[in-house]
Protein backbone atom coordinates (compact mmCIF):
# COMPACT_ATOMS: atom_id res chain seq x y z
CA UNK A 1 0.00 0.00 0.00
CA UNK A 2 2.87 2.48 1.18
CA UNK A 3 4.84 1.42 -1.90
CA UNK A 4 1.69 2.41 -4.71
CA UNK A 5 1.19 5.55 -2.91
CA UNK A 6 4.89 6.52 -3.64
CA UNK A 7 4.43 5.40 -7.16
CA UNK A 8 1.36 7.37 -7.34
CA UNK A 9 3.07 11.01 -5.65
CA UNK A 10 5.80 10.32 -8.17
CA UNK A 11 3.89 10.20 -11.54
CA UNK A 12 2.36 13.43 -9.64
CA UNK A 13 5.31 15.02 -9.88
CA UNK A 14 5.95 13.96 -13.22
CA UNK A 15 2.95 15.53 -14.41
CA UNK A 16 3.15 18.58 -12.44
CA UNK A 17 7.08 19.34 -14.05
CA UNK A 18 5.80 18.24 -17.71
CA UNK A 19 2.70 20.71 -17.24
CA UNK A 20 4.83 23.88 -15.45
CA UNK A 21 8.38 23.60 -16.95
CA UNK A 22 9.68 22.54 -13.61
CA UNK A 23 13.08 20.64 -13.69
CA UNK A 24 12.60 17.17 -12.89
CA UNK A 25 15.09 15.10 -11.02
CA UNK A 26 14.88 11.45 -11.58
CA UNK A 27 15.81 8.37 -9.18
CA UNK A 28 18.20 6.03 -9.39
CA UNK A 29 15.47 3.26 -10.80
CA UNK A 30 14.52 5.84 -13.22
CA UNK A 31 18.14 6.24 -14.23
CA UNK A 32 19.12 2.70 -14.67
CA UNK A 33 15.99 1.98 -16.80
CA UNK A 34 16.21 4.47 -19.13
CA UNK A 35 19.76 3.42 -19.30
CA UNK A 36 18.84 -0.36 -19.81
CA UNK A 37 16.31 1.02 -22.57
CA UNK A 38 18.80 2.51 -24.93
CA UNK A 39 21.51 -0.38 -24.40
CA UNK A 40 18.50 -2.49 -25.97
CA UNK A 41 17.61 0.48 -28.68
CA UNK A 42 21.57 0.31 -29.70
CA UNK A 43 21.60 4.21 -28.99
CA UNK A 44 24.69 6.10 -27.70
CA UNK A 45 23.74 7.24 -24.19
CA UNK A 46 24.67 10.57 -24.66
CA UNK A 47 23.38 13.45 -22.07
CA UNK A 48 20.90 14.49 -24.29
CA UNK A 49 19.57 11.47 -25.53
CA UNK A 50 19.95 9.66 -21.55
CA UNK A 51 17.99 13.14 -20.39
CA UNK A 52 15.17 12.72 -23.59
CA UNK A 53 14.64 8.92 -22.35
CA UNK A 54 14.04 9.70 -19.01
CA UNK A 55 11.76 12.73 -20.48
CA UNK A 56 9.87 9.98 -22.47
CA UNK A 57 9.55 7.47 -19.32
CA UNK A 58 8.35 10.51 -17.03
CA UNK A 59 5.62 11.82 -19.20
CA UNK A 60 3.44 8.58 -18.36
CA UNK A 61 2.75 8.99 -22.62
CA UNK A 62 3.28 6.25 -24.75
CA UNK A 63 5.89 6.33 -27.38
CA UNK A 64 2.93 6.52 -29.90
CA UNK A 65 1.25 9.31 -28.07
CA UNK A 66 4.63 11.23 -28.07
CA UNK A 67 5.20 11.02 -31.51
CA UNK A 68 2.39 9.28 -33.62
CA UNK A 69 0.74 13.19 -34.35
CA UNK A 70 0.40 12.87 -38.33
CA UNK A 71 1.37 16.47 -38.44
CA UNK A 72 5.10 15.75 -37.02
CA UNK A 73 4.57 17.31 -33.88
CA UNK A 74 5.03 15.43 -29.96
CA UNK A 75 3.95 16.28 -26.73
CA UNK A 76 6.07 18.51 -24.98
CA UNK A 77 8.88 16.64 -22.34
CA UNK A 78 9.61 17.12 -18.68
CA UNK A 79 12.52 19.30 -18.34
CA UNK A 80 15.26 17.10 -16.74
CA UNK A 81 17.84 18.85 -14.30
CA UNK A 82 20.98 17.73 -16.07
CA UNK A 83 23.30 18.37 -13.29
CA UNK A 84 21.51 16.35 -11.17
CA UNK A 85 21.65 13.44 -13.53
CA UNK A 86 24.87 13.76 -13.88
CA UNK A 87 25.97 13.63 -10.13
CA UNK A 88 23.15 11.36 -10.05
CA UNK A 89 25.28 9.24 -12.71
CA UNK A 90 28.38 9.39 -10.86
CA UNK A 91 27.25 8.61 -7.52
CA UNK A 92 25.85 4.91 -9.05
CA UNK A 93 28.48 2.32 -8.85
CA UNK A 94 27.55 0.79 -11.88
CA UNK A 95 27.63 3.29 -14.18
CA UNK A 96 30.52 5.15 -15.68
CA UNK A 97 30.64 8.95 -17.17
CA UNK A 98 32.78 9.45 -19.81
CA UNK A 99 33.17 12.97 -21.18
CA UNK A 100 33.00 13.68 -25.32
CA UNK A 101 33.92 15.77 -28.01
CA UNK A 102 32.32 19.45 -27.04
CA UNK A 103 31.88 19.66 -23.47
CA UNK A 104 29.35 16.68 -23.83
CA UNK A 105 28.84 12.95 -21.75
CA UNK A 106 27.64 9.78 -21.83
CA UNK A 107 27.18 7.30 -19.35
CA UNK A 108 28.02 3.09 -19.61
CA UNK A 109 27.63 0.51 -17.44
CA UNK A 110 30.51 -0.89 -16.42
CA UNK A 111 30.08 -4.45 -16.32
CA UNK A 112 29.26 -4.90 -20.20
CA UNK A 113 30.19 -3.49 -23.59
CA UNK A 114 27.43 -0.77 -25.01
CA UNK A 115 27.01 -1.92 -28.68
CA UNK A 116 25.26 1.72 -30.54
CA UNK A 117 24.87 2.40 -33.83
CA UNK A 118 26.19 5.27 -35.61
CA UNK A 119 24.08 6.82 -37.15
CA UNK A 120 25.68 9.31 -39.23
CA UNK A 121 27.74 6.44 -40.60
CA UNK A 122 27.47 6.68 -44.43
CA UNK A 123 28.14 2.89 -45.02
CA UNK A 124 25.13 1.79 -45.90
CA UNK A 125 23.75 -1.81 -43.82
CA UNK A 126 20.60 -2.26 -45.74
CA UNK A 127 19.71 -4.37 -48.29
CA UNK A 128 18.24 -4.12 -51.79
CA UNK A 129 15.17 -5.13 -51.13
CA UNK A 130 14.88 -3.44 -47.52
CA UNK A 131 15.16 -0.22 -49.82
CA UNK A 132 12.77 -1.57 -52.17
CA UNK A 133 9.97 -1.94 -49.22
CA UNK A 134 11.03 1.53 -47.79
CA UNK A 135 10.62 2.91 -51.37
CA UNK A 136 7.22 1.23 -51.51
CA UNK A 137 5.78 2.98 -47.90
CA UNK A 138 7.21 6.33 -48.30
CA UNK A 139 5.68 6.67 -51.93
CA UNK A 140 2.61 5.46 -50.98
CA UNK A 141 2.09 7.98 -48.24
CA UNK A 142 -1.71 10.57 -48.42
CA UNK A 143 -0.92 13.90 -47.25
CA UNK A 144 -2.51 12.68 -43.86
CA UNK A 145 0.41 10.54 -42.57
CA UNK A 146 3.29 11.55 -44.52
CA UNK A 147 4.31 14.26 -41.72
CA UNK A 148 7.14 12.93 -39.46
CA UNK A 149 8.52 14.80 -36.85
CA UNK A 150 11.98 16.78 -37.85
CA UNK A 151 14.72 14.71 -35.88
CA UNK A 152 16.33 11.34 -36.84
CA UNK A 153 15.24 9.88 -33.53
CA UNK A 154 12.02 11.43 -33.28
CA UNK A 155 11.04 9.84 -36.93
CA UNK A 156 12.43 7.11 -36.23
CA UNK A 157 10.27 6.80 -33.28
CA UNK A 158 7.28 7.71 -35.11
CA UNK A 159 8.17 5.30 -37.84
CA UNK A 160 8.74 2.31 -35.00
CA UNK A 161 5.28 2.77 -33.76
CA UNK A 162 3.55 2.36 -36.78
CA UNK A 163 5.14 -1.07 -37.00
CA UNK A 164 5.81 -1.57 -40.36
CA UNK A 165 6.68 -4.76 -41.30
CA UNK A 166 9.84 -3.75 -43.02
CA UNK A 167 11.10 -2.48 -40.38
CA UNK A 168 10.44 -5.38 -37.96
CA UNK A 169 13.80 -6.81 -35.98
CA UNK A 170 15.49 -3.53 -36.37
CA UNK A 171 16.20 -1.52 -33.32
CA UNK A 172 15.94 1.91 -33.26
CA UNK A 173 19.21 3.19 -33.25
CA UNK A 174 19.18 1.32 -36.63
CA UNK A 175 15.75 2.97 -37.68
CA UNK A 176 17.44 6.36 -36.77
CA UNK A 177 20.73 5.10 -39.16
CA UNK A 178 17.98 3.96 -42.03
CA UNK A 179 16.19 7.72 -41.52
CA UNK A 180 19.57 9.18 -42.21
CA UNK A 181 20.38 7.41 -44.99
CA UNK A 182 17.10 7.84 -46.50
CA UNK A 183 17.35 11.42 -46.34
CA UNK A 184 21.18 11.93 -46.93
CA UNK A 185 22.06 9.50 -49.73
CA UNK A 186 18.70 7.68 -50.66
CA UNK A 187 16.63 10.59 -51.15
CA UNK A 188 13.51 8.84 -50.05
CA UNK A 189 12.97 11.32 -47.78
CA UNK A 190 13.55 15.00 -47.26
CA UNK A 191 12.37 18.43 -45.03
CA UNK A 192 9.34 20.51 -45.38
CA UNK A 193 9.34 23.15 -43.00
CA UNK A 194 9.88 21.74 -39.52
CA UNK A 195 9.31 17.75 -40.48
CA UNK A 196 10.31 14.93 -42.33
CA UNK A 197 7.93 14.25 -45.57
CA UNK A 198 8.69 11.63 -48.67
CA UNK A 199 11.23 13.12 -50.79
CA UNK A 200 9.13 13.90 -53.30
CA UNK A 201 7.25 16.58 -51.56
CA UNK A 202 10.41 17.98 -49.82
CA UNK A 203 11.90 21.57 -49.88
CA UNK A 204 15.60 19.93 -51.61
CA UNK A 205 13.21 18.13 -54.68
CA UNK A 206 12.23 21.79 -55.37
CA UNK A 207 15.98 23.13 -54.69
CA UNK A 208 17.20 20.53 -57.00
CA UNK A 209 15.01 22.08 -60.06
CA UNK A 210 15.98 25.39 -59.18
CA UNK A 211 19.78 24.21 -58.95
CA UNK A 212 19.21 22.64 -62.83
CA UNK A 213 18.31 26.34 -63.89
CA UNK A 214 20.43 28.22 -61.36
CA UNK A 215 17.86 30.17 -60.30
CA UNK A 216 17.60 31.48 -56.63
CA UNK A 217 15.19 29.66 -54.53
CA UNK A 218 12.93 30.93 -51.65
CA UNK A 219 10.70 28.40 -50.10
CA UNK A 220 7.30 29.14 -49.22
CA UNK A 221 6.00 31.71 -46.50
CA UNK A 222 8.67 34.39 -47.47
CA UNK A 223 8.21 37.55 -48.99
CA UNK A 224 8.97 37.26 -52.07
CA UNK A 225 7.93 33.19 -53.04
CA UNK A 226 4.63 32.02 -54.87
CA UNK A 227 2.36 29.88 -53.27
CA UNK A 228 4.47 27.01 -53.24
CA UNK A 229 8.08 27.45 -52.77
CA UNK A 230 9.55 28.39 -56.34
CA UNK A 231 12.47 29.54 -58.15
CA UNK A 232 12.07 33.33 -57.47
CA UNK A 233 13.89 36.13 -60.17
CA UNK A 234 12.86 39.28 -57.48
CA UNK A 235 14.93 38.35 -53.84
CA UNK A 236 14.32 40.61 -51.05
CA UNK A 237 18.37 40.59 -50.73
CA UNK A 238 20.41 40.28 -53.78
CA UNK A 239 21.84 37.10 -54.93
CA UNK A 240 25.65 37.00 -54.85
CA UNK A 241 27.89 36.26 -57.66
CA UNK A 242 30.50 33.47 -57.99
CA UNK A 243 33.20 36.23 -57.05
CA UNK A 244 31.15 38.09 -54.74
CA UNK A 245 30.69 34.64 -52.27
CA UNK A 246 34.06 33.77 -52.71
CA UNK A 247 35.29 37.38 -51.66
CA UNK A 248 33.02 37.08 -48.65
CA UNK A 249 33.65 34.06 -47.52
CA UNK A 250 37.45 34.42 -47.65
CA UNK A 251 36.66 37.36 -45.13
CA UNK A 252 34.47 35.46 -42.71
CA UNK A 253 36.91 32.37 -42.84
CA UNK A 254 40.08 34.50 -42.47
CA UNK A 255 38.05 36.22 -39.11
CA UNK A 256 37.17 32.81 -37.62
CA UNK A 257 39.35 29.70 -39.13
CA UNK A 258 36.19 27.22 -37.94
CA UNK A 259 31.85 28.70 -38.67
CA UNK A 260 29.25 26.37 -37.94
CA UNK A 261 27.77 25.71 -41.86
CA UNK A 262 24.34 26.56 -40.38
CA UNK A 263 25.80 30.45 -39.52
CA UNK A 264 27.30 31.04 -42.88
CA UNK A 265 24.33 32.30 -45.15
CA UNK A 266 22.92 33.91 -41.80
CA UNK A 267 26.43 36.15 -42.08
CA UNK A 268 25.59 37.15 -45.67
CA UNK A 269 22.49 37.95 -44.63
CA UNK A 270 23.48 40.18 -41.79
CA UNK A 271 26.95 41.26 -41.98
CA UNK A 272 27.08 41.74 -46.11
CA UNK A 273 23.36 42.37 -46.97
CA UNK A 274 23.35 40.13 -49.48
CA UNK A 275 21.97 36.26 -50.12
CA UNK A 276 24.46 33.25 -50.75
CA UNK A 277 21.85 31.18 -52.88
CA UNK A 278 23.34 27.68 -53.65
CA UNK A 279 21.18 27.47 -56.13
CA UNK A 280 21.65 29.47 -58.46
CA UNK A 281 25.11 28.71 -58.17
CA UNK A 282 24.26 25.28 -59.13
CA UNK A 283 23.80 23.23 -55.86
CA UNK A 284 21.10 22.23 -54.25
CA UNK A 285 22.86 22.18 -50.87
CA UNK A 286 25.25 24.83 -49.60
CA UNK A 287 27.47 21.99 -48.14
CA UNK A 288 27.79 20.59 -51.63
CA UNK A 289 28.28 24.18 -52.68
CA UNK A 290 31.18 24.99 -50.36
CA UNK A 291 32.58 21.37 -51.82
CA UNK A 292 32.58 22.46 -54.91
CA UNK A 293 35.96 22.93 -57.14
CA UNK A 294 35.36 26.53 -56.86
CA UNK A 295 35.71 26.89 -53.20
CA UNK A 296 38.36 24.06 -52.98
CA UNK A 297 40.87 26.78 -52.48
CA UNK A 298 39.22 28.45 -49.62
CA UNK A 299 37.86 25.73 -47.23
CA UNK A 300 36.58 22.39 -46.67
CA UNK A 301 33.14 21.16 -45.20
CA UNK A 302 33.37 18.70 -42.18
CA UNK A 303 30.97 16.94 -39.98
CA UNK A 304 31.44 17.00 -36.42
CA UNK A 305 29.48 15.86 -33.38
CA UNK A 306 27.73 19.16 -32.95
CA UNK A 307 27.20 19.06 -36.78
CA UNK A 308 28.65 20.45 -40.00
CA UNK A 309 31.63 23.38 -40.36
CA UNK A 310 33.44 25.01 -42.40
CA UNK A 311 37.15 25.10 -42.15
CA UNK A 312 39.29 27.41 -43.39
CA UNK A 313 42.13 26.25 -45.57
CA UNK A 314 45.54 25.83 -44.83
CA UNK A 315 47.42 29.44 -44.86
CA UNK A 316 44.12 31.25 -45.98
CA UNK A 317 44.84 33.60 -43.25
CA UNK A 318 47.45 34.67 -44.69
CA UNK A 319 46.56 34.91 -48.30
CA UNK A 320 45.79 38.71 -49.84
């Protein structure tokens, strides 16, 4: 009796820091079973993703009810003190911390290996056929359930609930690796907006047409697009030219040697007052535009655990 009415003042208090934005602080049983979960998923325990778990586990939702919405949205998470899980990790016996590239952590058991899939790894695992079935779904989507939500794990969790029978005796850390290959090299999916939608209805698809022409492209809800997302000949900002991105660029990569790829067009826009459109310079994406022959002189593109940069080249500092 005394031990349900503990259960029942926790999942209380679980409600009460989902519904107010309170930071909840979880137990050590809540600790070691999220833990256990994503050992079994194949995921990286990371802080973030060990915080989201316990998140998930704490909202008394199922995973369905979390991320099923057609639209691509979820129910908002409790907000998990992270220094307290992390002392909390620490002070377990068990369980080891081991700190990671950027300031980040992760936490392993110690008495077993923890087997997680990469999934940014661009060796592909799947077969043929697997593809062929994936194909097959995502085509066949109506515009009421082709809306995933906008993260690899988050699709991938939406995906898993709607247990498709291609995807049965996959975890889902290699669901997330299939979402990311699907979208990066398959192109069997893609973004629209804030979620994941069959490629075919994605923002790139229409980037791609506009790279063929090299014409600028502004997606839809901006001043100066149609009613669709279209290649647009009338830009708020002007476009630059070849020789005006490299010019600018060189400048922004001789002030900082490593940019986030996400900040660079955000400097144009701010800094220069002009728009770096990789489209009508031929690309589709700007990381394939900053690959390009033409910028092979001035930087390279890399992907790091906090995502993609841009490094500066060798001596570039030091060039005129």
């Amino acid at each position: 009796m005394a031990a349900q009415k503990r259960r029942t003042q926790r999942q209380t208090k679980k409600r009460s820091c989902a519904d107010v934005g309170l930071r909840f602080r979880p137990d050590r049983r809540e600790l070691l079973h999220a833990l256990e979960s994503l050992y079994t998923d194949q995921l990286k325990p990371t802080s973030r993703t060990l915080r989201r778990r316990i998140g998930e586990h704490a909202s008394g939702l199922t995973m369905e009810q979390l991320y099923g919405a057609p639209d691509g949205g979820f129910q908002n998470l409790p907000n998990i003190d992270l220094a307290h899980l992390q002392s909390l990790c620490r002070s377990c016996s068990c369980i080891q911390v081991q700190m990671e590239e950027g300031g980040d952590w992760s936490a392993v058991f110690n008495d077993r290996p923890q087997v997680s899939v990469d999934i940014y790894n661009p060796k592909d695992p799947f077969s043929a056929g697997f593809w062929q079935n994936a194909s097959k779904y995502f085509d066949g989507l109506s515009a009421s359930n082709m809306f995933l939500p906008g993260s690899r794990y988050a699709c991938a969790q939406a995906l898993d609930g709607r247990k498709l029978e291609f995807l049965f005796n996959y975890t889902l850390g290699q669901v997330c690796h299939m979402v990311e290959i699907a979208i990066s090299r398959r192109k069997l999916l893609g973004y629209c907006n804030d979620a994941i939608v069959p490629y075919s209805h994605s923002l790139l698809m229409k980037k791609e047409q506009c790279a063929e022409k090299q014409r600028r492209f502004t997606p839809a809800g901006s001043v100066a697009s149609d009613a669709v997302g279209a290649c647009q000949a009338s830009p708020v900002l002007p476009p630059a030219t070849l020789e005006v991105a490299r010019h600018y660029l060189r400048e922004i990569l001789q002030a900082n040697t490593v940019v986030p790829l996400s900040n660079i067009k955000r400097i144009f826009r701010t800094h220069y007052h002009i728009e770096l459109s990789e489209t009508l310079l031929g690309h589709s994406r700007l990381s394939d535009l900053l690959q390009d022959v033409r910028f092979q002189d001035l930087c390279t593109v890399q992907l790091q655990q906090n995502g993609y940069v841009v490094i500066a080249q060798n001596g570039l500092q030091e060039a005129p």
